[in-house]
N, C-alpha and C. Protein backbone atom coordinates (compact mmCIF):
# COMPACT_ATOMS: atom_id res chain seq x y z
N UNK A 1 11.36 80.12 -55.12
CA UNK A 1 10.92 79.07 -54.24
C UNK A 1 9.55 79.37 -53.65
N UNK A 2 9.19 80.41 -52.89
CA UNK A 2 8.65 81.07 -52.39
C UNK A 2 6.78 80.41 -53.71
N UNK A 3 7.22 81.40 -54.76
CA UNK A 3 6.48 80.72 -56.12
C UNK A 3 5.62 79.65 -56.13
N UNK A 4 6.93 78.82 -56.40
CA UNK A 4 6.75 77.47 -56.30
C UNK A 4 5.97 77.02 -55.11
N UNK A 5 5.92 77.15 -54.44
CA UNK A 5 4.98 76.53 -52.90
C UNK A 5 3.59 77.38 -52.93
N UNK A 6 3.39 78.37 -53.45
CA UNK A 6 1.81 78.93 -53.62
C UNK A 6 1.45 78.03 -54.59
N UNK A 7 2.30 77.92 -56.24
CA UNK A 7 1.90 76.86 -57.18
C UNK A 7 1.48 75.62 -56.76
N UNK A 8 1.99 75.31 -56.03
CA UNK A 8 2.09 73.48 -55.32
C UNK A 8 0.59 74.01 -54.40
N UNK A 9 0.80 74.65 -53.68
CA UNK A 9 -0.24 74.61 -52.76
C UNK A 9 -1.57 74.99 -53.44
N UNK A 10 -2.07 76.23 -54.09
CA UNK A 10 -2.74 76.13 -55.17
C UNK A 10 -3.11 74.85 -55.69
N UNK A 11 -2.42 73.81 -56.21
CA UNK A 11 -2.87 72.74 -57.08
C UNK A 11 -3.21 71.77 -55.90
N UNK A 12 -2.59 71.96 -54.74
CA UNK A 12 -3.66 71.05 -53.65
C UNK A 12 -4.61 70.90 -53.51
N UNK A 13 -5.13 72.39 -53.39
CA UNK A 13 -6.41 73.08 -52.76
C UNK A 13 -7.09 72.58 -53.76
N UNK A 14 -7.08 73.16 -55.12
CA UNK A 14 -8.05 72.75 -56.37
C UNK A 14 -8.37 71.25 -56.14
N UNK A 15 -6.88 69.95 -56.03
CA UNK A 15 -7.54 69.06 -56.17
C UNK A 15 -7.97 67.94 -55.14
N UNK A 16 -7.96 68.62 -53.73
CA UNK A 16 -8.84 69.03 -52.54
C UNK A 16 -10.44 68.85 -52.63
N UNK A 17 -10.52 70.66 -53.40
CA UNK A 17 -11.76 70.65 -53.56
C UNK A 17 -12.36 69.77 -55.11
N UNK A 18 -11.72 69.34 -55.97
CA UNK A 18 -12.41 67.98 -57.02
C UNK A 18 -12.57 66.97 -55.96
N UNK A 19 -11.64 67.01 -55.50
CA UNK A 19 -12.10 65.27 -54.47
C UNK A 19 -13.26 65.46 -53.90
N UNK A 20 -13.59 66.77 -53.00
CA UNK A 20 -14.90 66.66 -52.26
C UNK A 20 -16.18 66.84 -53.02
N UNK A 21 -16.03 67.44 -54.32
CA UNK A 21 -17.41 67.54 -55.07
C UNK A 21 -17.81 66.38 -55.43
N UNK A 22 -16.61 65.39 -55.51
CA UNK A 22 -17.12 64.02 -56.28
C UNK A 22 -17.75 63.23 -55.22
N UNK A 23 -17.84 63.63 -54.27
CA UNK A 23 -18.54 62.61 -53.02
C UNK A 23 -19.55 62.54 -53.22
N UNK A 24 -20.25 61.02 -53.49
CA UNK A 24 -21.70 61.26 -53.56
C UNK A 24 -22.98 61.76 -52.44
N UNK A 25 -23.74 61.93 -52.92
CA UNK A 25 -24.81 62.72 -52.14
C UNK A 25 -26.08 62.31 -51.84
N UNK A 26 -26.27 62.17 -50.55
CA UNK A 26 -27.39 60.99 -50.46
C UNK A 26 -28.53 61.69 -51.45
N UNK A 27 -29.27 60.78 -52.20
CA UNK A 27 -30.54 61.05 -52.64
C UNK A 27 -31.69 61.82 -51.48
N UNK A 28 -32.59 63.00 -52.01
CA UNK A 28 -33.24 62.95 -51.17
C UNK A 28 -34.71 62.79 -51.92
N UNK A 29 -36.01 62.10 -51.42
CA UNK A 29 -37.23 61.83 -51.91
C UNK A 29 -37.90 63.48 -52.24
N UNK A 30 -38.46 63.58 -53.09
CA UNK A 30 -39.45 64.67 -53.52
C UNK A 30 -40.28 64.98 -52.54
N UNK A 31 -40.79 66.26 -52.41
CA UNK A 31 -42.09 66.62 -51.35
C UNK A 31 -43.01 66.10 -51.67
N UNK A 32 -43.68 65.31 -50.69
CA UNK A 32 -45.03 64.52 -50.76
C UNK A 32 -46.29 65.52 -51.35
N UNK A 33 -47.68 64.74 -52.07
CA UNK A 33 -48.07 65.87 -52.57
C UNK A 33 -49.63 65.14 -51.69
N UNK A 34 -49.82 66.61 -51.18
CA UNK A 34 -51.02 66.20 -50.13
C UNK A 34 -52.72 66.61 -50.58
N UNK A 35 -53.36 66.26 -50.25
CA UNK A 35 -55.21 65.82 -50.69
C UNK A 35 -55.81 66.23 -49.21
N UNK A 36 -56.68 67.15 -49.58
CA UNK A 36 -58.09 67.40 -48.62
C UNK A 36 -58.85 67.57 -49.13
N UNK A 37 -60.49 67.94 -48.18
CA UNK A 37 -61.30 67.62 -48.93
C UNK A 37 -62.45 67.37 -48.42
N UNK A 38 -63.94 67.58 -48.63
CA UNK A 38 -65.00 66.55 -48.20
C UNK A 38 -65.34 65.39 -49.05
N UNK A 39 -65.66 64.55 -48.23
CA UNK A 39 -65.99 62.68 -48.01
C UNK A 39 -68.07 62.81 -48.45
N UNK A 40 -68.23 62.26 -49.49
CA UNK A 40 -69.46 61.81 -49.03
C UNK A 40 -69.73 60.31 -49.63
N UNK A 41 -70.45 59.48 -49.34
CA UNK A 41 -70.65 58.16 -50.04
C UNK A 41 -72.65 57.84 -50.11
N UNK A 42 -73.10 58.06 -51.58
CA UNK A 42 -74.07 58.00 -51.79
C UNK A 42 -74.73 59.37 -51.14
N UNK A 43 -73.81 60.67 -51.28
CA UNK A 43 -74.61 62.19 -51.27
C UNK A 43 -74.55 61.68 -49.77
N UNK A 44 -74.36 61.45 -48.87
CA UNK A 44 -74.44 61.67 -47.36
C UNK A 44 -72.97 61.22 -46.85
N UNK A 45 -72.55 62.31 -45.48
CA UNK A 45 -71.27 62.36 -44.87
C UNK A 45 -71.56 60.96 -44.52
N UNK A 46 -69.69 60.83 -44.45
CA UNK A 46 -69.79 59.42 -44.13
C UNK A 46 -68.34 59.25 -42.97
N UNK A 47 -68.72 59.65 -41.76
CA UNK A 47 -67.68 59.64 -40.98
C UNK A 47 -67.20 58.24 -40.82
N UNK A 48 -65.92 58.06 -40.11
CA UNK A 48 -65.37 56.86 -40.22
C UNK A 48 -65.00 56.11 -40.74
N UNK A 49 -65.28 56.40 -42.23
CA UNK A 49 -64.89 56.14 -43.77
C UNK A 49 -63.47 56.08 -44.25
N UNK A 50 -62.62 54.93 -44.65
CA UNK A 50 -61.26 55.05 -44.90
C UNK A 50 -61.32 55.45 -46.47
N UNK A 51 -60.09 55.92 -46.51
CA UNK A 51 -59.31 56.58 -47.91
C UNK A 51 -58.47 55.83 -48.48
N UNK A 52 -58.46 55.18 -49.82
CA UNK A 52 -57.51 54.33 -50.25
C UNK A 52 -57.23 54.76 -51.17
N UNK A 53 -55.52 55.73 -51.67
CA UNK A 53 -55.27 56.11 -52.53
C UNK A 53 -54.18 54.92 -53.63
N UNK A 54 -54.69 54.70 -55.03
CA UNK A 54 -53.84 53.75 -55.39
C UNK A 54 -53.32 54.60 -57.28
N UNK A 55 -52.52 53.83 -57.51
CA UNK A 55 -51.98 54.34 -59.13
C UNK A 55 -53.11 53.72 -59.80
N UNK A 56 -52.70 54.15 -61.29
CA UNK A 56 -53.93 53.26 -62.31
C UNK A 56 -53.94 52.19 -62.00
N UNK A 57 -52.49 51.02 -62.00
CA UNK A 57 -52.40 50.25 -62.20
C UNK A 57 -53.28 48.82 -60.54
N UNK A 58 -53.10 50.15 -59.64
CA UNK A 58 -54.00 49.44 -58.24
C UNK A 58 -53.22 48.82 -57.29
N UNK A 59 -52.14 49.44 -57.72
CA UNK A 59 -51.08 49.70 -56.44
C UNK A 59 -51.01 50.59 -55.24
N UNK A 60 -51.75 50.14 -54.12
CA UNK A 60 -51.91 51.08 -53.28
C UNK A 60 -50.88 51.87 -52.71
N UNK A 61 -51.10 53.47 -52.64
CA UNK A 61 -49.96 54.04 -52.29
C UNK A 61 -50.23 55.51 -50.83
N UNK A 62 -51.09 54.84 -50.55
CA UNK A 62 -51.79 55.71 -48.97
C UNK A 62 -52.91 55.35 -48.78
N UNK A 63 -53.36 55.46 -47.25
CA UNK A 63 -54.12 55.05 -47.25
C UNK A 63 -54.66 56.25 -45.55
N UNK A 64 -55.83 56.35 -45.41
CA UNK A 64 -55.89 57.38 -44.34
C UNK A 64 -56.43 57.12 -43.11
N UNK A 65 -56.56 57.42 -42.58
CA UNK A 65 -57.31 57.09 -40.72
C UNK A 65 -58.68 57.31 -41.22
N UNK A 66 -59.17 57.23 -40.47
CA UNK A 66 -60.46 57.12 -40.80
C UNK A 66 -61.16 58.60 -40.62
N UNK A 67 -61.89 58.45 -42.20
CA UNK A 67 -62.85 60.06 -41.64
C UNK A 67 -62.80 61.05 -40.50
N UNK A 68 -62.98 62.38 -40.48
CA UNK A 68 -63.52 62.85 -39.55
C UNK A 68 -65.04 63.54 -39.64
N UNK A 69 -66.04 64.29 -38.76
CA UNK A 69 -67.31 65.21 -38.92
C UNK A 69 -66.49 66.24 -38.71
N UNK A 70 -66.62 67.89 -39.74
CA UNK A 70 -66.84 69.17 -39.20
C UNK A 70 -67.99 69.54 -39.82
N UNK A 71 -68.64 70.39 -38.68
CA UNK A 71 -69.92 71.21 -38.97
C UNK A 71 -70.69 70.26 -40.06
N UNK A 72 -70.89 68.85 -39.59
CA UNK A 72 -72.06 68.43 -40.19
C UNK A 72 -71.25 67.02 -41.54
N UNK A 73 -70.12 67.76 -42.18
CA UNK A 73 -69.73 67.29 -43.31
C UNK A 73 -68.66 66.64 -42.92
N UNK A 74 -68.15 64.97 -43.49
CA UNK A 74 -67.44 64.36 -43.40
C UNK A 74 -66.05 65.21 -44.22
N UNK A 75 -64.77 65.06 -43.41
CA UNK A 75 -63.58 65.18 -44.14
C UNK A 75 -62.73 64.63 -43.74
N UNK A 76 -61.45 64.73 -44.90
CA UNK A 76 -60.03 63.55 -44.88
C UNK A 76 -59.35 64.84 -45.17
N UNK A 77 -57.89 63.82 -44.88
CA UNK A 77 -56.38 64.64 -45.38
C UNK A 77 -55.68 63.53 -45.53
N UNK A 78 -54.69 63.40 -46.69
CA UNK A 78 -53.78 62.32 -46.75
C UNK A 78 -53.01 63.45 -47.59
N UNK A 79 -51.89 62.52 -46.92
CA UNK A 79 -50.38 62.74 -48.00
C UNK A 79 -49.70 61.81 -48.65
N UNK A 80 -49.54 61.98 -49.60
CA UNK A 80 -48.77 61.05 -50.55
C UNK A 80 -47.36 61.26 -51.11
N UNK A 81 -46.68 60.12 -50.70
CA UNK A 81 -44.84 60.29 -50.59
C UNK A 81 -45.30 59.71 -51.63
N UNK A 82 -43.49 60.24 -52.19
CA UNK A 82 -42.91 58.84 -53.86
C UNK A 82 -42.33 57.93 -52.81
N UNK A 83 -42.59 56.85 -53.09
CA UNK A 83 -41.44 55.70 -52.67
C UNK A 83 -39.95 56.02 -53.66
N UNK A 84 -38.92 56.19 -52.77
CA UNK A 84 -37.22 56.38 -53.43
C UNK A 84 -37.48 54.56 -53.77
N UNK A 85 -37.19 53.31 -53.78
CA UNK A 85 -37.54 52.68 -54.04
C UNK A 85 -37.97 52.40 -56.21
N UNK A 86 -38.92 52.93 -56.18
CA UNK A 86 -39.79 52.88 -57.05
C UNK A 86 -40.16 53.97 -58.26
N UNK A 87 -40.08 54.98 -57.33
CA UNK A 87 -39.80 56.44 -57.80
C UNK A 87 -42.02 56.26 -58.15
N UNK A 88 -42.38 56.25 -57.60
CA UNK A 88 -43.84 55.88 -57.91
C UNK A 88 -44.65 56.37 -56.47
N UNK A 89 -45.38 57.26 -56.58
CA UNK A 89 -46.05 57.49 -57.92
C UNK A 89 -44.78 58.75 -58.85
N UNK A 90 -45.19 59.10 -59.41
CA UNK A 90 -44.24 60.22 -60.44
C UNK A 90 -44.86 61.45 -61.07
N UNK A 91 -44.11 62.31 -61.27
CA UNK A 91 -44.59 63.67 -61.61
C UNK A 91 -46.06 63.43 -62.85
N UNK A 92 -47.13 63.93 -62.27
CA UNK A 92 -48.20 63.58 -63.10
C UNK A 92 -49.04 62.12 -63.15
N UNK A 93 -48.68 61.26 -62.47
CA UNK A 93 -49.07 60.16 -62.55
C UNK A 93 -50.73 60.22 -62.01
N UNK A 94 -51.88 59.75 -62.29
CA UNK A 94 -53.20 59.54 -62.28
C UNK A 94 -52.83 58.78 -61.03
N UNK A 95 -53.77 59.28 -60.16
CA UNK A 95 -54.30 58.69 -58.65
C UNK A 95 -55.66 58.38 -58.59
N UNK A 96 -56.12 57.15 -57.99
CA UNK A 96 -57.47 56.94 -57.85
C UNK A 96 -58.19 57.03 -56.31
N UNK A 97 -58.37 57.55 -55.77
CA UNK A 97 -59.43 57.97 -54.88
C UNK A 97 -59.88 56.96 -54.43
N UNK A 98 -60.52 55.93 -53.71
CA UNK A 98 -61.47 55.39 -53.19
C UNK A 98 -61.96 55.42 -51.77
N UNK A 99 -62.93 55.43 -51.27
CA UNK A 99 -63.82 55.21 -50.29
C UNK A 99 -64.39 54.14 -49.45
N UNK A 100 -63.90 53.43 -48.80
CA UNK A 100 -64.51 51.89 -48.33
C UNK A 100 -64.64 51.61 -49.34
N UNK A 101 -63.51 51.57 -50.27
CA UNK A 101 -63.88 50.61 -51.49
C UNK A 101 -64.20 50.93 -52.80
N UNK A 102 -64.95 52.26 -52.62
CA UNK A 102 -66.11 52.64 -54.17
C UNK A 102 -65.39 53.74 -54.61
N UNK A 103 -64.96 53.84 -55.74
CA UNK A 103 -64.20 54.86 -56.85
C UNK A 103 -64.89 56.46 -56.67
N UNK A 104 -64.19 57.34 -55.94
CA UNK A 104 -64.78 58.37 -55.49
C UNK A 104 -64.02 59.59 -56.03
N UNK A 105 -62.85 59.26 -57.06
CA UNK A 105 -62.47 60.48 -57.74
C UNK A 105 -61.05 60.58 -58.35
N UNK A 106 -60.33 61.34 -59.24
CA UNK A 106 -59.51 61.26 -59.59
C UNK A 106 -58.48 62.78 -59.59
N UNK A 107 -57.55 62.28 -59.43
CA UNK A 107 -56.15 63.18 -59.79
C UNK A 107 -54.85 63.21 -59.61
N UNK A 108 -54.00 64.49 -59.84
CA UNK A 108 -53.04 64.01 -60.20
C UNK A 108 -51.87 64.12 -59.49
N UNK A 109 -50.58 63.18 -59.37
CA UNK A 109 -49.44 63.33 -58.37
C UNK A 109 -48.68 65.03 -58.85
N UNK A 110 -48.01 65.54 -57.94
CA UNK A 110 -47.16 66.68 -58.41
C UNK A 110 -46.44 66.88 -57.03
N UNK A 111 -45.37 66.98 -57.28
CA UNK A 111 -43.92 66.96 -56.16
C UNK A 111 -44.70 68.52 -55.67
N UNK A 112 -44.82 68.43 -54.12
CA UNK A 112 -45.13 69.48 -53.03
C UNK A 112 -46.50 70.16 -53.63
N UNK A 113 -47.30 69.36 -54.16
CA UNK A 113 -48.92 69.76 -53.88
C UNK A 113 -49.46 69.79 -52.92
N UNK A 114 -50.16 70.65 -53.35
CA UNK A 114 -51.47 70.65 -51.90
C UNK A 114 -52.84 71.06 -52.72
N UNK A 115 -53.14 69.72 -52.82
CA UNK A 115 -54.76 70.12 -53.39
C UNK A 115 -55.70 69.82 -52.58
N UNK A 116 -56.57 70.70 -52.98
CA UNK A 116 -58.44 70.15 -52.39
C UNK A 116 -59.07 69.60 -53.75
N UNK A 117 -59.63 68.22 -53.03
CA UNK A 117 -60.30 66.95 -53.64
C UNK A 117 -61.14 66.84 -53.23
N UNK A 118 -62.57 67.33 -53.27
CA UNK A 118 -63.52 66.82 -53.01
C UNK A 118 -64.17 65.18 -53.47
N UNK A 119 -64.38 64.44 -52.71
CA UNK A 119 -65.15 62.65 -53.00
C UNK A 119 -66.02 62.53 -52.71
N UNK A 120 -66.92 61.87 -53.42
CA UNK A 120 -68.04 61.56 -53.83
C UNK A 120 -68.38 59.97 -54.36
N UNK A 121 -68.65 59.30 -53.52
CA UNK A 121 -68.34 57.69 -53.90
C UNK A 121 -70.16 57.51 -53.73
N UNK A 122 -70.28 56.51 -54.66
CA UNK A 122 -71.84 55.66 -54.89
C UNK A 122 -71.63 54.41 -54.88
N UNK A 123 -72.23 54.03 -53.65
CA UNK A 123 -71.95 52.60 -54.09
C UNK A 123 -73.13 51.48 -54.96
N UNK A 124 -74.07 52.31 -55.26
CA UNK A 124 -74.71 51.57 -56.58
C UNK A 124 -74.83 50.40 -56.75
N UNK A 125 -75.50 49.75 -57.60
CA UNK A 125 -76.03 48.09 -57.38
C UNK A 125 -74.56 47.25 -58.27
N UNK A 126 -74.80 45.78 -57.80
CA UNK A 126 -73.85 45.23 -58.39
C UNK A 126 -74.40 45.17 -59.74
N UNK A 127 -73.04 45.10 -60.69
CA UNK A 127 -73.46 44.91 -62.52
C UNK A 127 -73.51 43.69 -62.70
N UNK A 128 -74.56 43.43 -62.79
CA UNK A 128 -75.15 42.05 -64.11
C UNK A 128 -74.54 41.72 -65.04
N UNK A 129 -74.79 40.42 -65.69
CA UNK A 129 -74.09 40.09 -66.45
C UNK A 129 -74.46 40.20 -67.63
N UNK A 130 -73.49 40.44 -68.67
CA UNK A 130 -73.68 41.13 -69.61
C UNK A 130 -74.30 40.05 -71.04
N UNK A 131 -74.68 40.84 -71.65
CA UNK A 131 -75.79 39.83 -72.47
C UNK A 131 -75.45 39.83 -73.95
N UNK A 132 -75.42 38.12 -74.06
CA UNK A 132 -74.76 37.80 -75.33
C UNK A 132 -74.98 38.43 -76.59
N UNK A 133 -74.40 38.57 -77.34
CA UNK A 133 -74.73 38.92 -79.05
C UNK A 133 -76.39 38.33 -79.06
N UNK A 134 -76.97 39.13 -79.77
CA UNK A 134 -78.17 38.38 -80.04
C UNK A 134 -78.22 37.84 -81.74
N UNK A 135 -79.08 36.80 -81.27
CA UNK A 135 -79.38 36.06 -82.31
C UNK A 135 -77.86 34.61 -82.69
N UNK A 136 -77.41 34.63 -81.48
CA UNK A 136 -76.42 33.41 -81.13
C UNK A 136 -77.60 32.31 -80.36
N UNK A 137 -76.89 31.20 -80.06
CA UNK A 137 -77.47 30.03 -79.21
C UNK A 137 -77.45 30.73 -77.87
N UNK A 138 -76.17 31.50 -77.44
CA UNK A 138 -76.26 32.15 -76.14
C UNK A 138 -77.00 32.98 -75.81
N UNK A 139 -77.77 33.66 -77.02
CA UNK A 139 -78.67 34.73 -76.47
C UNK A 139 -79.91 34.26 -76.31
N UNK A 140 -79.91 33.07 -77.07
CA UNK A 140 -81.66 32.72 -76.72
C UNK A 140 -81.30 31.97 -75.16
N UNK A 141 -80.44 31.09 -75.43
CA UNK A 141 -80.71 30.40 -73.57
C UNK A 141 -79.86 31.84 -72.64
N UNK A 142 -79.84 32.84 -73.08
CA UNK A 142 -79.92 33.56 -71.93
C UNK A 142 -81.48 34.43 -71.71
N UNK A 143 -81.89 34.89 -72.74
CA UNK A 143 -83.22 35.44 -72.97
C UNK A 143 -83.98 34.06 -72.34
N UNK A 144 -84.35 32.98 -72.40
CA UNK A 144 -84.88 31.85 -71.66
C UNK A 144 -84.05 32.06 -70.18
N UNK A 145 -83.42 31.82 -69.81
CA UNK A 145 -82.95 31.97 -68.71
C UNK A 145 -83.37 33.20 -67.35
N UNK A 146 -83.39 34.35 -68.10
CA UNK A 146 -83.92 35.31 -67.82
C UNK A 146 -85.34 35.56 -67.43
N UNK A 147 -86.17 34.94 -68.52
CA UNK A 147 -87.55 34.75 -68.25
C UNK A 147 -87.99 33.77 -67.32
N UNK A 148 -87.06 33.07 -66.70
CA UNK A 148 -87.44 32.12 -65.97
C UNK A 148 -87.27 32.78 -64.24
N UNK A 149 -86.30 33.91 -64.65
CA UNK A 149 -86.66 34.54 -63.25
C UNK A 149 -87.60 35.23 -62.87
């Protein structure tokens, strides 16, 4: 008898502990992977300057306070979570950098980074429009067109 009730109790315990392993477990999000760095826009600090970090696709996914000055040189810090959601950005995924706007650098997501990124944004003239095949009807009335400015 005696036996028997360690057996019994034994097969409790075991399926006790199956019941509690099967409990699900909240998800938890990956360590954010964080960016520092100096800021310049057109080779000069540019305090006060926001940070807009987005995927290739131009989905923004941080974004930073604005610039700070040390010793002369503009700098940032941002961190970048995955959205649980989305699971995005993702191990390796291409990040784009920008600066008030202007494409100031690239790299890459990685669960609990900590990189230094230096940026460097130009904001450079707007691009013109681009000029037809030559020797079409469009290239001469654009070549006329042109000369008329």
């Amino acid at each position: 008898m005696k036996h028997r009730n360690k057996i019994i109790g034994t097969i409790a315990a075991v399926m006790l502990l199956a019941c509690l392993l099967t409990i699900p477990v909240m998800a938890q999000a990956p360590t954010p992977c964080a960016f520092s760095g100096e800021v310049t826009l057109d080779d000069d600090p540019c305090p006060g300057s926001i940070i807009t970090v987005k995927l290739a696709d131009g989905t923004a996914v941080a974004t930073t306070p604005p610039t700070v000055t040390v010793n002369g040189d503009s700098e940032y810090g941002v961190v970048v979570p995955q959205n649980i959601g989305t699971s995005k950005p993702a191990q390796g995924d291409t990040l784009k950098f920008y600066v008030d706007g202007y494409l100031a650098g690239t790299s890459t997501w990685a669960t609990g980074g900590i990189k230094t990124l230096d940026l460097d944004a130009e904001t450079g003239e707007e691009p013109g429009p681009t000029p037809p095949v030559e020797g079409t009807f469009a290239s001469w009335l654009y070549e006329t067109f042109v000369e008329c400015l």
